[in-house]
C-alpha atoms as a PDB file:
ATOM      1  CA  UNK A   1    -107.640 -43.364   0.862  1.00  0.00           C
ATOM      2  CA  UNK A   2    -107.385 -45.713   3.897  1.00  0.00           C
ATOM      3  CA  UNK A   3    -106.518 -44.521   7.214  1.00  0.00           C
ATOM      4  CA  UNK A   4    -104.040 -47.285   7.569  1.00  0.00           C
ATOM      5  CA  UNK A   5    -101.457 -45.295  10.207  1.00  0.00           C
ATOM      6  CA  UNK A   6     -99.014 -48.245   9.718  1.00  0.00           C
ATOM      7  CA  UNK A   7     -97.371 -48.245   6.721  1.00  0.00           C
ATOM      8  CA  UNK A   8     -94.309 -49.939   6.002  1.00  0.00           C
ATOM      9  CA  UNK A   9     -91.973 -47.635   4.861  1.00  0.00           C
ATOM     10  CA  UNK A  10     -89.296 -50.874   4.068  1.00  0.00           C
ATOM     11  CA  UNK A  11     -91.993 -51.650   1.462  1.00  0.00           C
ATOM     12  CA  UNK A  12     -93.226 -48.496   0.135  1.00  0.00           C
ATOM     13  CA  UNK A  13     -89.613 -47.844  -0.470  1.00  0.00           C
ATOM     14  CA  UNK A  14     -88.961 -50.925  -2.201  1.00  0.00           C
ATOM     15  CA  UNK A  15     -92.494 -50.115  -3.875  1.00  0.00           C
ATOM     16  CA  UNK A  16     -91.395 -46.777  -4.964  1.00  0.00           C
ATOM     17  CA  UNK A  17     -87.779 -48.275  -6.200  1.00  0.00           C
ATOM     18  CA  UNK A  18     -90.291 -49.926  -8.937  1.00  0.00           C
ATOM     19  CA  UNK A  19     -92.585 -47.393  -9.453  1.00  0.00           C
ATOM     20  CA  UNK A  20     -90.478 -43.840  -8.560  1.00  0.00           C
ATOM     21  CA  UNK A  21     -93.167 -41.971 -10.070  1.00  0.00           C
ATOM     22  CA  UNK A  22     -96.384 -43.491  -7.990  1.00  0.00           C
ATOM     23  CA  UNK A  23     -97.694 -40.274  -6.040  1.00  0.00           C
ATOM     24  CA  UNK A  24     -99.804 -41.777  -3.606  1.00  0.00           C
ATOM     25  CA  UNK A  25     -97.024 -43.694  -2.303  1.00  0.00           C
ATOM     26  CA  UNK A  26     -94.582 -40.338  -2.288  1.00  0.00           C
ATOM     27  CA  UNK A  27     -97.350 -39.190  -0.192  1.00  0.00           C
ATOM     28  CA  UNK A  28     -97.560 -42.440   2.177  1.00  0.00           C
ATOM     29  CA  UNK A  29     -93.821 -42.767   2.412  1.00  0.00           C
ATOM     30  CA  UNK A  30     -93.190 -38.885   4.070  1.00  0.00           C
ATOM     31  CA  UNK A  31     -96.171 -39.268   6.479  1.00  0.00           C
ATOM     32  CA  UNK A  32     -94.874 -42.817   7.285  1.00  0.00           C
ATOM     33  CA  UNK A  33     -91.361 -40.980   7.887  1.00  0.00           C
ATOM     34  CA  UNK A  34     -92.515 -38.460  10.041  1.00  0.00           C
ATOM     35  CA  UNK A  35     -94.429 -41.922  12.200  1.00  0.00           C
ATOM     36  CA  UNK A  36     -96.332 -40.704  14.558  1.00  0.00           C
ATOM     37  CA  UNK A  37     -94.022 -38.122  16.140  1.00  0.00           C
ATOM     38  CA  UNK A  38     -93.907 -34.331  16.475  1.00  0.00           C
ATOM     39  CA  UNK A  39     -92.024 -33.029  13.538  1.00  0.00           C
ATOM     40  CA  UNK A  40     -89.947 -31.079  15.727  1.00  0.00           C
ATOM     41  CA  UNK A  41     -88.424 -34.251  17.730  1.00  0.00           C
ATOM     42  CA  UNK A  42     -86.816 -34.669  14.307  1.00  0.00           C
ATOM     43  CA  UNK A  43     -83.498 -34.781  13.255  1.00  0.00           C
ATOM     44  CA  UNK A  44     -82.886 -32.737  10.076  1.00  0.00           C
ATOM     45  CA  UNK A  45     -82.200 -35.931   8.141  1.00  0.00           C
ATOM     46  CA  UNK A  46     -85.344 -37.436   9.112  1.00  0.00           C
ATOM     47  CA  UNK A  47     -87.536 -33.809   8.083  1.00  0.00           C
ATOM     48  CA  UNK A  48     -86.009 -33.912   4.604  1.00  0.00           C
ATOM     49  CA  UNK A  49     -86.782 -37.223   3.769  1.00  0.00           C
ATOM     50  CA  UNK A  50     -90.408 -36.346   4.688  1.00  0.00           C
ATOM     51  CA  UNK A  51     -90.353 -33.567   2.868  1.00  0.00           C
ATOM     52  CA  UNK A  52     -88.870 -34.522  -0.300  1.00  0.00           C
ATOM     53  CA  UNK A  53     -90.958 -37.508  -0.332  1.00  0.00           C
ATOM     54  CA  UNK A  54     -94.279 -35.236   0.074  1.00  0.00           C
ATOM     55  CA  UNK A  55     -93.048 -32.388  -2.566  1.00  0.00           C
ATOM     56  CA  UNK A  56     -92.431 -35.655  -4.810  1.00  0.00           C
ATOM     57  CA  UNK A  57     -96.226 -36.025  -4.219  1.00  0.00           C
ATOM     58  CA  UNK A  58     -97.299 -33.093  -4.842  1.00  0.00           C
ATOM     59  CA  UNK A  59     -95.111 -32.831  -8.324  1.00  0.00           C
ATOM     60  CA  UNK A  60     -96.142 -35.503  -9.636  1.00  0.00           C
ATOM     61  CA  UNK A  61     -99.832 -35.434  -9.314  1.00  0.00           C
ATOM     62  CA  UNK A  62    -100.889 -31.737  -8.741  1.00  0.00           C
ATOM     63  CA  UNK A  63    -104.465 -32.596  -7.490  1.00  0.00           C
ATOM     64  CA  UNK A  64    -103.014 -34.621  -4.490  1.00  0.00           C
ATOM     65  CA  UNK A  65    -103.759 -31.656  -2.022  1.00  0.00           C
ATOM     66  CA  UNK A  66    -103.069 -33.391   0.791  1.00  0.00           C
ATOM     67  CA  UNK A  67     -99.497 -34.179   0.139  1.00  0.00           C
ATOM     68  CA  UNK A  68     -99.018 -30.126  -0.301  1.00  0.00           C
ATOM     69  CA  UNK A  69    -101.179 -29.345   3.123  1.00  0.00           C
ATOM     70  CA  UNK A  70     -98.990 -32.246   4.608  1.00  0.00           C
ATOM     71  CA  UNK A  71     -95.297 -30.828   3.624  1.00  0.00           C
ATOM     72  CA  UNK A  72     -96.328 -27.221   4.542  1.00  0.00           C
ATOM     73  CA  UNK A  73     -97.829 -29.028   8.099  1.00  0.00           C
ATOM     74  CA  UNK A  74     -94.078 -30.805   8.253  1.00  0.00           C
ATOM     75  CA  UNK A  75     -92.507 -27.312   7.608  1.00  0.00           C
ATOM     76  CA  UNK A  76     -94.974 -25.159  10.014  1.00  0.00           C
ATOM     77  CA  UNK A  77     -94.491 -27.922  13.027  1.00  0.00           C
ATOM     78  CA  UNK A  78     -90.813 -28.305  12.813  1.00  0.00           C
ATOM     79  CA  UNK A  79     -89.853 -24.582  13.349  1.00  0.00           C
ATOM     80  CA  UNK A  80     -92.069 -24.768  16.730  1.00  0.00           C
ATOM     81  CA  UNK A  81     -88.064 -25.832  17.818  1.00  0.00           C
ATOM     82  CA  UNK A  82     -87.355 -22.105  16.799  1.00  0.00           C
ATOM     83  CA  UNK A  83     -90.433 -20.537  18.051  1.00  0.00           C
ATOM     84  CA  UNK A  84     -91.377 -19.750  14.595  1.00  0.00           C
ATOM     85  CA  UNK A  85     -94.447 -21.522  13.193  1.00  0.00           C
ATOM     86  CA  UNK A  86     -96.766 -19.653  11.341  1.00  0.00           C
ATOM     87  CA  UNK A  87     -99.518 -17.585  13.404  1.00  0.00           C
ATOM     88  CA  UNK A  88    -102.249 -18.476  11.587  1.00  0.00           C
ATOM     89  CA  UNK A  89    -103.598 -19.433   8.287  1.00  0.00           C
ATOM     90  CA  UNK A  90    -103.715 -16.647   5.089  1.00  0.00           C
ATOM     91  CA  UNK A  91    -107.063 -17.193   3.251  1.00  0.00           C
ATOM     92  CA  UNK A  92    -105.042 -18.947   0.528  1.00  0.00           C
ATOM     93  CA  UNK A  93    -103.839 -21.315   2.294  1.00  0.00           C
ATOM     94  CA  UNK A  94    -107.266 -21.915   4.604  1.00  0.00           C
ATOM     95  CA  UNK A  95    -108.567 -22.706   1.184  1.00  0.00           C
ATOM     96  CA  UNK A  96    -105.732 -25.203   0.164  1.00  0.00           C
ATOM     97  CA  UNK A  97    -107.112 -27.081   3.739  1.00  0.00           C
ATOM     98  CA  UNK A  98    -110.246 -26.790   2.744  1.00  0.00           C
ATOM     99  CA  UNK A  99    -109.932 -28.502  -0.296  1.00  0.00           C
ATOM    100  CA  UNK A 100    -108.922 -31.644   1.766  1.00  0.00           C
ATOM    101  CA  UNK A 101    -111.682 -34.342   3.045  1.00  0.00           C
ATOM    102  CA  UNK A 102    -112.086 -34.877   6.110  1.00  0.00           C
ATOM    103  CA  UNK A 103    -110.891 -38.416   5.892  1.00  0.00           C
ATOM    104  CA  UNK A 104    -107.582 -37.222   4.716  1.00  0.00           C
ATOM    105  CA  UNK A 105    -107.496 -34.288   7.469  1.00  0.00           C
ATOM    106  CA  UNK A 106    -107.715 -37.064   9.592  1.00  0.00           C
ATOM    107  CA  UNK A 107    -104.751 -39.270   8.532  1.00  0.00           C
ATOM    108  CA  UNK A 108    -102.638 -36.098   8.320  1.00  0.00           C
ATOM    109  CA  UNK A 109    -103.273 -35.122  11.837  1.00  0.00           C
ATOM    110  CA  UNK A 110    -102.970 -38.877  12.836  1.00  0.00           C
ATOM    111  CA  UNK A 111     -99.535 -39.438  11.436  1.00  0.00           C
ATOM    112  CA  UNK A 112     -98.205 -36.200  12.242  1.00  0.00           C
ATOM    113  CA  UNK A 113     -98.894 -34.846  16.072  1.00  0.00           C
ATOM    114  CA  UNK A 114     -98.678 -31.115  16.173  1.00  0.00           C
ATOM    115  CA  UNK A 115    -101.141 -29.377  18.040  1.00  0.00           C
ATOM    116  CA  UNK A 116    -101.166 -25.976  18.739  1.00  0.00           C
ATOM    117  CA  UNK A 117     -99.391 -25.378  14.652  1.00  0.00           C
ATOM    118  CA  UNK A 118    -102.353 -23.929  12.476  1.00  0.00           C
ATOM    119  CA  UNK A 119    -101.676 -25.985   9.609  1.00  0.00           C
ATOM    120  CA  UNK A 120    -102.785 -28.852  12.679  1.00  0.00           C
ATOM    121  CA  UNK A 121    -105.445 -26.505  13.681  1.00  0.00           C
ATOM    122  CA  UNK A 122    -106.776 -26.017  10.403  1.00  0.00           C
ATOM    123  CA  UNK A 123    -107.142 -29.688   9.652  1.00  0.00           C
ATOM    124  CA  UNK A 124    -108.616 -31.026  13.331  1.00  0.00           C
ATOM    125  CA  UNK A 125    -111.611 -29.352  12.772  1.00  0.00           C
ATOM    126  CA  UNK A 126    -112.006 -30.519   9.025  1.00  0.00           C
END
């Protein structure tokens, strides 16, 4: 996996209106959503495309980890609006960040800013 930051998300979702069940590009299309930006500067709108774009991901090919660890990042990082990200990481889920390479920490981290989340935690030190 590349750590190209700047996909197009015109043509992964003319890509994807082609290939609807191509996982990888589920996966590129919801980080490419979120752009760059804390998930909680998001409209709604914007979070559920992510999402639904990353849980596509994650349905379609069950060993893509990182699309998982990158929805339930989304999810974690938008509630800090609320005051209500999770605390820290259960062993379960430490081991579903574990599971990711470092490379892909990376891009995760890179494409969605949310430091001070532990999902974001979990994956800087990867």
């Amino acid at each position: 996996m590349s750590l190209d930051t700047t996909w197009d998300t015109t043509a992964l979702q003319q890509h994807l209106a082609a290939h609807p069940r191509d996982a990888r590009a589920h996966y590129q299309l919801g980080l490419a959503t979120i752009g760059g930006i804390h998930p909680s500067e998001h409209h709604a709108a914007v979070l559920d495309t992510a999402l639904r774009h990353l849980h596509t991901a994650a349905t379609l090919e069950p060993a893509l980890h990182c699309a998982e660890v990158a929805a339930l990042l989304v999810q974690d990082a938008a509630l800090v609006r609320w005051h209500r990200q999770c605390p820290a990481l259960d062993h379960l889920e430490q081991r579903l960040a574990d599971r990711l390479s470092p490379a892909e920490a990376r891009e995760i981290t890179a494409l969605v800013p949310a430091p001070g989340t532990a999902w974001w935690e979990a994956l800087a030190v990867r």
